[in-house]
N, C-alpha and C. Protein backbone atom coordinates (compact mmCIF):
# COMPACT_ATOMS: atom_id res chain seq x y z
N UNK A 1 -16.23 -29.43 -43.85
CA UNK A 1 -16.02 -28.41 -42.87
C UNK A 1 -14.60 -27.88 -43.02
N UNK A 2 -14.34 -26.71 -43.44
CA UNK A 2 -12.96 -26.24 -43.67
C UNK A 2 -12.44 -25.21 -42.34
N UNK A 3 -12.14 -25.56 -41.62
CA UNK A 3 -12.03 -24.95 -40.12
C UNK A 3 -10.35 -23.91 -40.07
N UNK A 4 -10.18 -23.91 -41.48
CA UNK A 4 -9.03 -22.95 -41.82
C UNK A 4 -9.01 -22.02 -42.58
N UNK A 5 -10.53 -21.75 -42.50
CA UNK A 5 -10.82 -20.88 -43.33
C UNK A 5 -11.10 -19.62 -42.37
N UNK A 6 -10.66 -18.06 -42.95
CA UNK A 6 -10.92 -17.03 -42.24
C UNK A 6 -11.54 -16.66 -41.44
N UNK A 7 -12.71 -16.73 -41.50
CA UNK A 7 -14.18 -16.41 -40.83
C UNK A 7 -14.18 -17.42 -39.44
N UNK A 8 -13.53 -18.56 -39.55
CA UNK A 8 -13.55 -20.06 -38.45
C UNK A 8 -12.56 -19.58 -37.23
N UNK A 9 -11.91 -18.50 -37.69
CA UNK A 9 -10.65 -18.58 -36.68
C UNK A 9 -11.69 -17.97 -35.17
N UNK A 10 -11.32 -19.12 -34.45
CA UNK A 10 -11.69 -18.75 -32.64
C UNK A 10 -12.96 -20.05 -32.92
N UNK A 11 -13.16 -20.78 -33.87
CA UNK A 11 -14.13 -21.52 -33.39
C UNK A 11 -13.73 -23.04 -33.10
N UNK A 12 -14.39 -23.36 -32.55
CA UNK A 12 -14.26 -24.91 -31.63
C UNK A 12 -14.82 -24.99 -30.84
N UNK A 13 -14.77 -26.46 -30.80
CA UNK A 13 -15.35 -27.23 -29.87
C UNK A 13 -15.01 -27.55 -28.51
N UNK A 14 -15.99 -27.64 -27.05
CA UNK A 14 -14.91 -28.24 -25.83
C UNK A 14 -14.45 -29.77 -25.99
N UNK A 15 -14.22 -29.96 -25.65
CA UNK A 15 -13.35 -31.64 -25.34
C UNK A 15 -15.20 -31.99 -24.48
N UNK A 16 -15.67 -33.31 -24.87
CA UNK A 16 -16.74 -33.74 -24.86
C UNK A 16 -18.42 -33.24 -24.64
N UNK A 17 -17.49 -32.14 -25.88
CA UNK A 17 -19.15 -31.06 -26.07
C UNK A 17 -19.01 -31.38 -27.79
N UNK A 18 -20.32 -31.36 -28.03
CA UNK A 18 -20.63 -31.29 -29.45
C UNK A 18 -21.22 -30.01 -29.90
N UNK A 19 -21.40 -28.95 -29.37
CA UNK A 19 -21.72 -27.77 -29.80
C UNK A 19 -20.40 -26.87 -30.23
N UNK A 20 -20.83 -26.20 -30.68
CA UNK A 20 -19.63 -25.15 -31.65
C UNK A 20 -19.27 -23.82 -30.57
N UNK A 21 -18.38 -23.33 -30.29
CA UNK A 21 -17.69 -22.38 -29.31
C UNK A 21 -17.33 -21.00 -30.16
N UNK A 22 -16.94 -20.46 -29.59
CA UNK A 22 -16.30 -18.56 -30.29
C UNK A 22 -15.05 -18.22 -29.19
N UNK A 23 -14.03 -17.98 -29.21
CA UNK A 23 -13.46 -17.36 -28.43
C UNK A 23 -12.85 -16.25 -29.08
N UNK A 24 -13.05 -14.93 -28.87
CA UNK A 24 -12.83 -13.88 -29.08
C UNK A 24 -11.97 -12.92 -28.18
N UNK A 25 -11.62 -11.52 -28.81
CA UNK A 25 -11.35 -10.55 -28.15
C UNK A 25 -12.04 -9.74 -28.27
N UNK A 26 -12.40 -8.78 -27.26
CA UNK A 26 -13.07 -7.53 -27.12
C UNK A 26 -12.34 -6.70 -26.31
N UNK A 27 -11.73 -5.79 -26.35
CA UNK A 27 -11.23 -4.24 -25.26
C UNK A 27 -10.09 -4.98 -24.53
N UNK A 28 -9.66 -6.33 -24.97
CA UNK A 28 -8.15 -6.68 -24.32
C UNK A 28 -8.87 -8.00 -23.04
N UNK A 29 -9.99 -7.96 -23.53
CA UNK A 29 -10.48 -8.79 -22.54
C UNK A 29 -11.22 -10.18 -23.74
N UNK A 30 -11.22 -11.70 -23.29
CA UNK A 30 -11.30 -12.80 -23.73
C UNK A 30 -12.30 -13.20 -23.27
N UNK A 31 -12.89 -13.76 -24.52
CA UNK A 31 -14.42 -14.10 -24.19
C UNK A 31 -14.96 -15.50 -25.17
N UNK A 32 -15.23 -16.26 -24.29
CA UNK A 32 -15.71 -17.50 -24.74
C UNK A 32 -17.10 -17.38 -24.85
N UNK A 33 -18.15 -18.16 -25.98
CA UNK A 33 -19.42 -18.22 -26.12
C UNK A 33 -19.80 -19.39 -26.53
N UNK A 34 -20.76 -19.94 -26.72
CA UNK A 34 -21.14 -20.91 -27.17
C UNK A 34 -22.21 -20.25 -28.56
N UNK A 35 -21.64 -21.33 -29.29
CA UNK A 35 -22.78 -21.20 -30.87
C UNK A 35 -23.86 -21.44 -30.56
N UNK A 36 -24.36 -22.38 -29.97
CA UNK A 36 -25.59 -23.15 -29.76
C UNK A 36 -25.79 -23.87 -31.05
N UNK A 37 -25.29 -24.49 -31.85
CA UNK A 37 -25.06 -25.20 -32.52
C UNK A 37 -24.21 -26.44 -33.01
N UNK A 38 -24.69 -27.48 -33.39
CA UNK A 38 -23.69 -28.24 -33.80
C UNK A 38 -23.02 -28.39 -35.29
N UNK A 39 -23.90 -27.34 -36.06
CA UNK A 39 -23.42 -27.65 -37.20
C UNK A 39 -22.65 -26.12 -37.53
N UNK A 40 -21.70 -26.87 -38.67
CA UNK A 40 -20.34 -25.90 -38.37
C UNK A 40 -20.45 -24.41 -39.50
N UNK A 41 -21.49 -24.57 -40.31
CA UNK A 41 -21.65 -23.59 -41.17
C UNK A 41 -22.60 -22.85 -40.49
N UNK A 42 -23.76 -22.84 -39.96
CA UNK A 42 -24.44 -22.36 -38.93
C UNK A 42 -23.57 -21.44 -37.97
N UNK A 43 -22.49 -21.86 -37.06
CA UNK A 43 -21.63 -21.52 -36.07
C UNK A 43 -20.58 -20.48 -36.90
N UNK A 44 -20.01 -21.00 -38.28
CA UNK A 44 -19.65 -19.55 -38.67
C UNK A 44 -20.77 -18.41 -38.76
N UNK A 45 -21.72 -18.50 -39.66
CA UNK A 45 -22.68 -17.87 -39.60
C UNK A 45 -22.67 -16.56 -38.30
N UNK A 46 -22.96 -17.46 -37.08
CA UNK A 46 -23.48 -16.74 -35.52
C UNK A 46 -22.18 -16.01 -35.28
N UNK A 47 -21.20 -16.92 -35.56
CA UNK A 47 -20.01 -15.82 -35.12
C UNK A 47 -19.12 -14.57 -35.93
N UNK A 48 -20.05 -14.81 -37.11
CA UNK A 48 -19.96 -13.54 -38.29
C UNK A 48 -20.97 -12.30 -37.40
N UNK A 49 -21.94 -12.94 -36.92
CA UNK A 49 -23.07 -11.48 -36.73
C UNK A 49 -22.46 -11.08 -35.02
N UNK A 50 -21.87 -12.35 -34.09
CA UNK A 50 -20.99 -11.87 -32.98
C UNK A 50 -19.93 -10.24 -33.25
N UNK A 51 -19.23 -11.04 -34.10
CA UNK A 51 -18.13 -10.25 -34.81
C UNK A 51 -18.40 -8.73 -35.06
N UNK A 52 -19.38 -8.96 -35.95
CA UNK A 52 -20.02 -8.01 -36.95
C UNK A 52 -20.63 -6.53 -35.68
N UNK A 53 -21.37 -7.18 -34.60
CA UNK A 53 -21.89 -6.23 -33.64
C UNK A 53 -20.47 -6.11 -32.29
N UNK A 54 -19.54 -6.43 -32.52
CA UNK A 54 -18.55 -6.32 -31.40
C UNK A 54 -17.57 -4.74 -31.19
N UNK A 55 -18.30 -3.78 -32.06
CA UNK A 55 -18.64 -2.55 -32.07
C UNK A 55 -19.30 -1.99 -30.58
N UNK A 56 -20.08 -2.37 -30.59
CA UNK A 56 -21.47 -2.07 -29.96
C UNK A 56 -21.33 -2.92 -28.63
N UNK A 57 -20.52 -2.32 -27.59
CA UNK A 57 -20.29 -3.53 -26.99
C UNK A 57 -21.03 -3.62 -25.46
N UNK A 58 -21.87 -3.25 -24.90
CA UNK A 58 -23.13 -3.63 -24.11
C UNK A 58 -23.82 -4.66 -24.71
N UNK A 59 -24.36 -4.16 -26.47
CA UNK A 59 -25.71 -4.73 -26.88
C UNK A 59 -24.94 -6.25 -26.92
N UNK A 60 -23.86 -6.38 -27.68
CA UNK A 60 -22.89 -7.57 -27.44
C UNK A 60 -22.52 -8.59 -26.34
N UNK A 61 -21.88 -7.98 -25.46
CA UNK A 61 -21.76 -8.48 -24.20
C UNK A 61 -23.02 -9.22 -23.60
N UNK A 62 -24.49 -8.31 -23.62
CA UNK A 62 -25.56 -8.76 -23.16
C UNK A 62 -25.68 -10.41 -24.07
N UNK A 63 -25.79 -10.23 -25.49
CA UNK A 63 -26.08 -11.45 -25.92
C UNK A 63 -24.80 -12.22 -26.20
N UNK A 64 -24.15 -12.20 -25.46
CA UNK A 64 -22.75 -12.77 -25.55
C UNK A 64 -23.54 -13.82 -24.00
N UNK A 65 -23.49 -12.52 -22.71
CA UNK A 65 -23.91 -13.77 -21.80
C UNK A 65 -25.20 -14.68 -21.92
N UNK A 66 -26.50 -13.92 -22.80
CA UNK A 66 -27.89 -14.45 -22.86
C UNK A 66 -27.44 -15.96 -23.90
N UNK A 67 -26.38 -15.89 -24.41
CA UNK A 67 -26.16 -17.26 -25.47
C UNK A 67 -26.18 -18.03 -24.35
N UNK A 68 -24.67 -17.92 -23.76
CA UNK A 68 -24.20 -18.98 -22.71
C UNK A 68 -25.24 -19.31 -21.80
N UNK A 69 -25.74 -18.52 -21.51
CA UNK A 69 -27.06 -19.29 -20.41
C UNK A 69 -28.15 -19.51 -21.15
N UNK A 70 -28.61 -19.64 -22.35
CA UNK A 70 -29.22 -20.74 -22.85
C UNK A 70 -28.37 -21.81 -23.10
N UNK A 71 -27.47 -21.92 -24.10
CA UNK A 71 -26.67 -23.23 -24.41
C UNK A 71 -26.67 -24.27 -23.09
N UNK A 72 -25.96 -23.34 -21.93
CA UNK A 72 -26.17 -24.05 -20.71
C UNK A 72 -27.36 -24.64 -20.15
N UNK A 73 -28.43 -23.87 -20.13
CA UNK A 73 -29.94 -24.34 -19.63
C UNK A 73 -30.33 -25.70 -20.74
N UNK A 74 -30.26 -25.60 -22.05
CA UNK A 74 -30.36 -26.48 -22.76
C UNK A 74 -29.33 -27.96 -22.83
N UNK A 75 -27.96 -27.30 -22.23
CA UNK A 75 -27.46 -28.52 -22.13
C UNK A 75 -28.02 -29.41 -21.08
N UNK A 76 -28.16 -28.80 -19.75
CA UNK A 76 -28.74 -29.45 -18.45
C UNK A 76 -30.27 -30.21 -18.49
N UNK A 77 -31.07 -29.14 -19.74
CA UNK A 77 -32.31 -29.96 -19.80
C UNK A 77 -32.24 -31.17 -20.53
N UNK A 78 -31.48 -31.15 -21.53
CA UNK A 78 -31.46 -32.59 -22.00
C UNK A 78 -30.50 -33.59 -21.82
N UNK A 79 -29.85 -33.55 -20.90
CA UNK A 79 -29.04 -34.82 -19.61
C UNK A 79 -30.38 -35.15 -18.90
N UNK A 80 -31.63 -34.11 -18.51
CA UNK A 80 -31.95 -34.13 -17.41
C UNK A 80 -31.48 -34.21 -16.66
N UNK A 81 -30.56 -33.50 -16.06
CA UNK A 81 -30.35 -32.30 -14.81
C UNK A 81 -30.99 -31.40 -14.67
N UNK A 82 -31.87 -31.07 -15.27
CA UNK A 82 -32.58 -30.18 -14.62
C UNK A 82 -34.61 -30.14 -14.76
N UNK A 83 -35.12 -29.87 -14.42
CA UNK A 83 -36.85 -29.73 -14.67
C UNK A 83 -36.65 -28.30 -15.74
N UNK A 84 -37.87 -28.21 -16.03
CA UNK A 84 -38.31 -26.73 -16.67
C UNK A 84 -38.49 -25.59 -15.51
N UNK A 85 -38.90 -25.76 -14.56
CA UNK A 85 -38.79 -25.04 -13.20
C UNK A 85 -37.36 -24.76 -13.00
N UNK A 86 -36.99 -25.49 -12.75
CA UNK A 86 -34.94 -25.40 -12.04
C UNK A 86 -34.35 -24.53 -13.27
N UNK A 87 -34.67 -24.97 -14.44
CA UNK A 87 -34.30 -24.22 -15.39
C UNK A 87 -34.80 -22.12 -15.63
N UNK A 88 -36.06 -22.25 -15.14
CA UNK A 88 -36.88 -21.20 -14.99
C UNK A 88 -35.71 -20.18 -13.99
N UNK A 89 -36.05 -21.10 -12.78
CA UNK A 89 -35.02 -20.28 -11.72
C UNK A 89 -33.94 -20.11 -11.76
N UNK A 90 -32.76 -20.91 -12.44
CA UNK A 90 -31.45 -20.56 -12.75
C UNK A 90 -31.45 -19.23 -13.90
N UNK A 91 -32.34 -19.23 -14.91
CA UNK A 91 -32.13 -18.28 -16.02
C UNK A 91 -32.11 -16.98 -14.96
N UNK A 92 -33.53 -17.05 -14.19
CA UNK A 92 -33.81 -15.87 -13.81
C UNK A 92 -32.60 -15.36 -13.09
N UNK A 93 -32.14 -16.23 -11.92
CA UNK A 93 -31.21 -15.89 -11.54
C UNK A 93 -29.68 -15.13 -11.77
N UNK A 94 -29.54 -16.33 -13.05
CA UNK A 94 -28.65 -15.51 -14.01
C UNK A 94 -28.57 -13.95 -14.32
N UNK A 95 -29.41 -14.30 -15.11
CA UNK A 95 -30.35 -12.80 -15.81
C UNK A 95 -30.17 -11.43 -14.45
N UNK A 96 -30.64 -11.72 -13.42
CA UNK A 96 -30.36 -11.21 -12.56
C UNK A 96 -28.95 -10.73 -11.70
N UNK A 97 -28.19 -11.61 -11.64
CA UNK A 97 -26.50 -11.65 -11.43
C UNK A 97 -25.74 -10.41 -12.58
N UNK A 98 -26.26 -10.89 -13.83
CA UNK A 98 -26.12 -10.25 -14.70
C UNK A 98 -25.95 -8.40 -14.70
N UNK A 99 -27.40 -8.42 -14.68
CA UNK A 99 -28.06 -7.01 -14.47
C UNK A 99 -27.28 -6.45 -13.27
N UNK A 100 -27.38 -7.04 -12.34
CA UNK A 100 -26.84 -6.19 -10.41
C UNK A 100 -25.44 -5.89 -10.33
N UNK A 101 -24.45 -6.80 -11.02
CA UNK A 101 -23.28 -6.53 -11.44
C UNK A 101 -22.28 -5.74 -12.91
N UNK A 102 -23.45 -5.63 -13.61
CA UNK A 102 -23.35 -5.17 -14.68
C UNK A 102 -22.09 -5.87 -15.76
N UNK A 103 -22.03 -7.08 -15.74
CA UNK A 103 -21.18 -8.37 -16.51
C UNK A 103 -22.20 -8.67 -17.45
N UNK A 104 -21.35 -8.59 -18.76
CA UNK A 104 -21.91 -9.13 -20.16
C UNK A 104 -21.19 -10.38 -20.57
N UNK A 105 -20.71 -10.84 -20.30
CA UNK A 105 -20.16 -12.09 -20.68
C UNK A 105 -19.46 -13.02 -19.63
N UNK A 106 -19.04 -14.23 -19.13
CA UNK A 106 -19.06 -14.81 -18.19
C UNK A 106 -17.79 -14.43 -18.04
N UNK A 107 -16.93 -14.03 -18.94
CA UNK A 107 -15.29 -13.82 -19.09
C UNK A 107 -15.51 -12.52 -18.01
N UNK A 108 -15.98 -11.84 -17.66
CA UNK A 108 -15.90 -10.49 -17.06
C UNK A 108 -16.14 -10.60 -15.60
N UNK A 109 -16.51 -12.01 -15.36
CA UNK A 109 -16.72 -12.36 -13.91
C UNK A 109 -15.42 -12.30 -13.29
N UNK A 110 -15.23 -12.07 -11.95
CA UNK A 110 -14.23 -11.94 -11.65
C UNK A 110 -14.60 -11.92 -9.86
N UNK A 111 -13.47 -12.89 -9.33
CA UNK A 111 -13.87 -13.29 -7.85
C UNK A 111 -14.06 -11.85 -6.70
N UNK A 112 -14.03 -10.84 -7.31
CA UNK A 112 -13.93 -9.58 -6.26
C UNK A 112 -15.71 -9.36 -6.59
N UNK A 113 -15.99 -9.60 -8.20
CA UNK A 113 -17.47 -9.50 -8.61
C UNK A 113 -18.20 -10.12 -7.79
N UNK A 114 -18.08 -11.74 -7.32
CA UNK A 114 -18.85 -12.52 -7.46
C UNK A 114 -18.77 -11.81 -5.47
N UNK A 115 -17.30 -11.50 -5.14
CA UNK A 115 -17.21 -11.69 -3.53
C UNK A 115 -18.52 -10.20 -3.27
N UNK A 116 -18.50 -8.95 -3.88
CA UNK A 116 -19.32 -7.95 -4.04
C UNK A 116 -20.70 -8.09 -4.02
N UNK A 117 -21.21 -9.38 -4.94
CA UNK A 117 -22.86 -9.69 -4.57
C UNK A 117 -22.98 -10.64 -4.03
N UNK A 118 -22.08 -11.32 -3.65
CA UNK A 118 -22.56 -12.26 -2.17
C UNK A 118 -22.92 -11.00 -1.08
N UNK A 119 -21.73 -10.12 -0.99
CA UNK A 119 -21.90 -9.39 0.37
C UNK A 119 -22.98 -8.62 0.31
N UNK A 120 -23.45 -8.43 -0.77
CA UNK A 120 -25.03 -7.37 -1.12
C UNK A 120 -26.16 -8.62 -0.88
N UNK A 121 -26.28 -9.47 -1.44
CA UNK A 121 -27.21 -10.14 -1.17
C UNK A 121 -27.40 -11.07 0.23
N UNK A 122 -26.34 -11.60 0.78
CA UNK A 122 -26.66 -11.87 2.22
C UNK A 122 -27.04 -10.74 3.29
N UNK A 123 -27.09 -9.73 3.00
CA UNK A 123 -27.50 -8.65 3.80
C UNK A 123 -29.01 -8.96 3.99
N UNK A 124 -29.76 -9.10 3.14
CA UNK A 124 -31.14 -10.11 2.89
C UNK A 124 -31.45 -11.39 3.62
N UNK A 125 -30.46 -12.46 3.09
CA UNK A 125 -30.17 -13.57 3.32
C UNK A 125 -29.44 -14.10 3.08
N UNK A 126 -28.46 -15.18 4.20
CA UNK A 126 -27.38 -15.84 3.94
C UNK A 126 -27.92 -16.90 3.00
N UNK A 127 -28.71 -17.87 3.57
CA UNK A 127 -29.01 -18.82 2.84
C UNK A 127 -28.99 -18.81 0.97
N UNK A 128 -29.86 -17.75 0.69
CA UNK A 128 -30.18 -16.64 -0.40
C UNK A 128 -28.55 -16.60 -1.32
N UNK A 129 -28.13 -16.01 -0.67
CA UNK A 129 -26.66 -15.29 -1.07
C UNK A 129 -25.93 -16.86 -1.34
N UNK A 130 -26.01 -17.99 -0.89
CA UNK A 130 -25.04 -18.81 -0.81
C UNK A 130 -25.75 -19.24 -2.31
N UNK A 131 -26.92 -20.00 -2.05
CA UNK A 131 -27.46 -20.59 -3.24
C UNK A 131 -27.28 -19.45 -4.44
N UNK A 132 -27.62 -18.55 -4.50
CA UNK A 132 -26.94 -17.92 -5.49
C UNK A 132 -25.68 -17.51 -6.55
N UNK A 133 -24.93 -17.66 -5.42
CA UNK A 133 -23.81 -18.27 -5.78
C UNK A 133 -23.01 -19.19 -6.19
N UNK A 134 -23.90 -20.39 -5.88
CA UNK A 134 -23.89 -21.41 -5.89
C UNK A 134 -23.74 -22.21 -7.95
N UNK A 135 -25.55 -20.85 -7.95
CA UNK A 135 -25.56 -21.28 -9.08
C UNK A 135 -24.68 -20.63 -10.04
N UNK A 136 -24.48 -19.67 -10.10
CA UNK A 136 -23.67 -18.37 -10.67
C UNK A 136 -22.26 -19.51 -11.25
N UNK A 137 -21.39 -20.16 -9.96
CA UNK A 137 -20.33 -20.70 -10.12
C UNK A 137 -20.71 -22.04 -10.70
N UNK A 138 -21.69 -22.71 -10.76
CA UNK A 138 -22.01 -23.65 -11.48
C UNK A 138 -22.35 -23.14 -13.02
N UNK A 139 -22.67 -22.14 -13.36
CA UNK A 139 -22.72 -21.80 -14.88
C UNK A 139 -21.11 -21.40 -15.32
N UNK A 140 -20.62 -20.78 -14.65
CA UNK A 140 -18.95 -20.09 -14.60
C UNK A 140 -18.10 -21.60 -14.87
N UNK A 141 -18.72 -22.42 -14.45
CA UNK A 141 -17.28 -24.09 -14.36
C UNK A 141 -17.98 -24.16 -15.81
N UNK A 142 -19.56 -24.41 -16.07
CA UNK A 142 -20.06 -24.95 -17.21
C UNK A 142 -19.26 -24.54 -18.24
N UNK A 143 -19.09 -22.98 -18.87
CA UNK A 143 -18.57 -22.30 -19.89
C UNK A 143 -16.83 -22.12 -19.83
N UNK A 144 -16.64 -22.49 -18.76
CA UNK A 144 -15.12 -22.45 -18.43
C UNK A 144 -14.62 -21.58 -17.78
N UNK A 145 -15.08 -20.40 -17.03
CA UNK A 145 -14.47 -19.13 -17.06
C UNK A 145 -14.33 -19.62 -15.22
């Protein structure tokens, strides 16, 4: 594994994660991802075609956040922390947070974001709005942001 080689620069690992990471720039703004991988030629690979589409930066951003919330859903399913259900409902949720706020990557979250769809969604329901949030900031600690 030659991790000083050109193409490697921004990749690593977290401190007691075995999957492969990206931290990048895009528009002055920093963005962490997960490879979903553990192997390190693979992880250049993903972060060549990251790179490569960071042009294009919706279609990017979108699968910038759709990585992290698999890597995440997959990390939780196999601790078991989570069922295939819990998992079902967090994606969706995600996926959803996503879309209503219009954030492509978890780096773009930002506490005025998160304070904006609490106050939209407890209009509905408090209960609703809290757990939502709930989970939102439990994926946000997962990836670091």
């Amino acid at each position: 594994m030659n991790t000083t080689h050109p193409e490697a620069k921004g990749i690593y690992q977290q401190a007691g994660k075995l999957t492969w990471w990206l931290r990048f720039s895009r528009g002055g703004v920093q963005h962490r991802v997960s490879l979903g991988t553990r192997d390190f030629a693979e992880a250049v690979a993903k972060a060549r075609e990251i790179r490569a589409g960071a042009g294009q930066d919706r279609k990017v951003s979108a699968k910038v956040w759709e990585r992290a919330v698999e890597e995440y859903l997959a990390e939780k399913l196999a601790s078991g922390q989570f069922r295939e259900g819990t998992a079902g409902r967090v994606k969706s949720c995600l996926s959803v947070f996503a879309r209503e706020t219009g954030v492509g990557s978890p780096t773009e979250v930002t506490t005025e974001t998160l304070q904006a769809y609490y106050d939209k969604r407890r209009k509905t329901s408090e209960a609703g709005a809290r757990s939502t949030l709930a989970m939102v900031q439990a994926f946000l600690g997962y990836v670091g942001c």
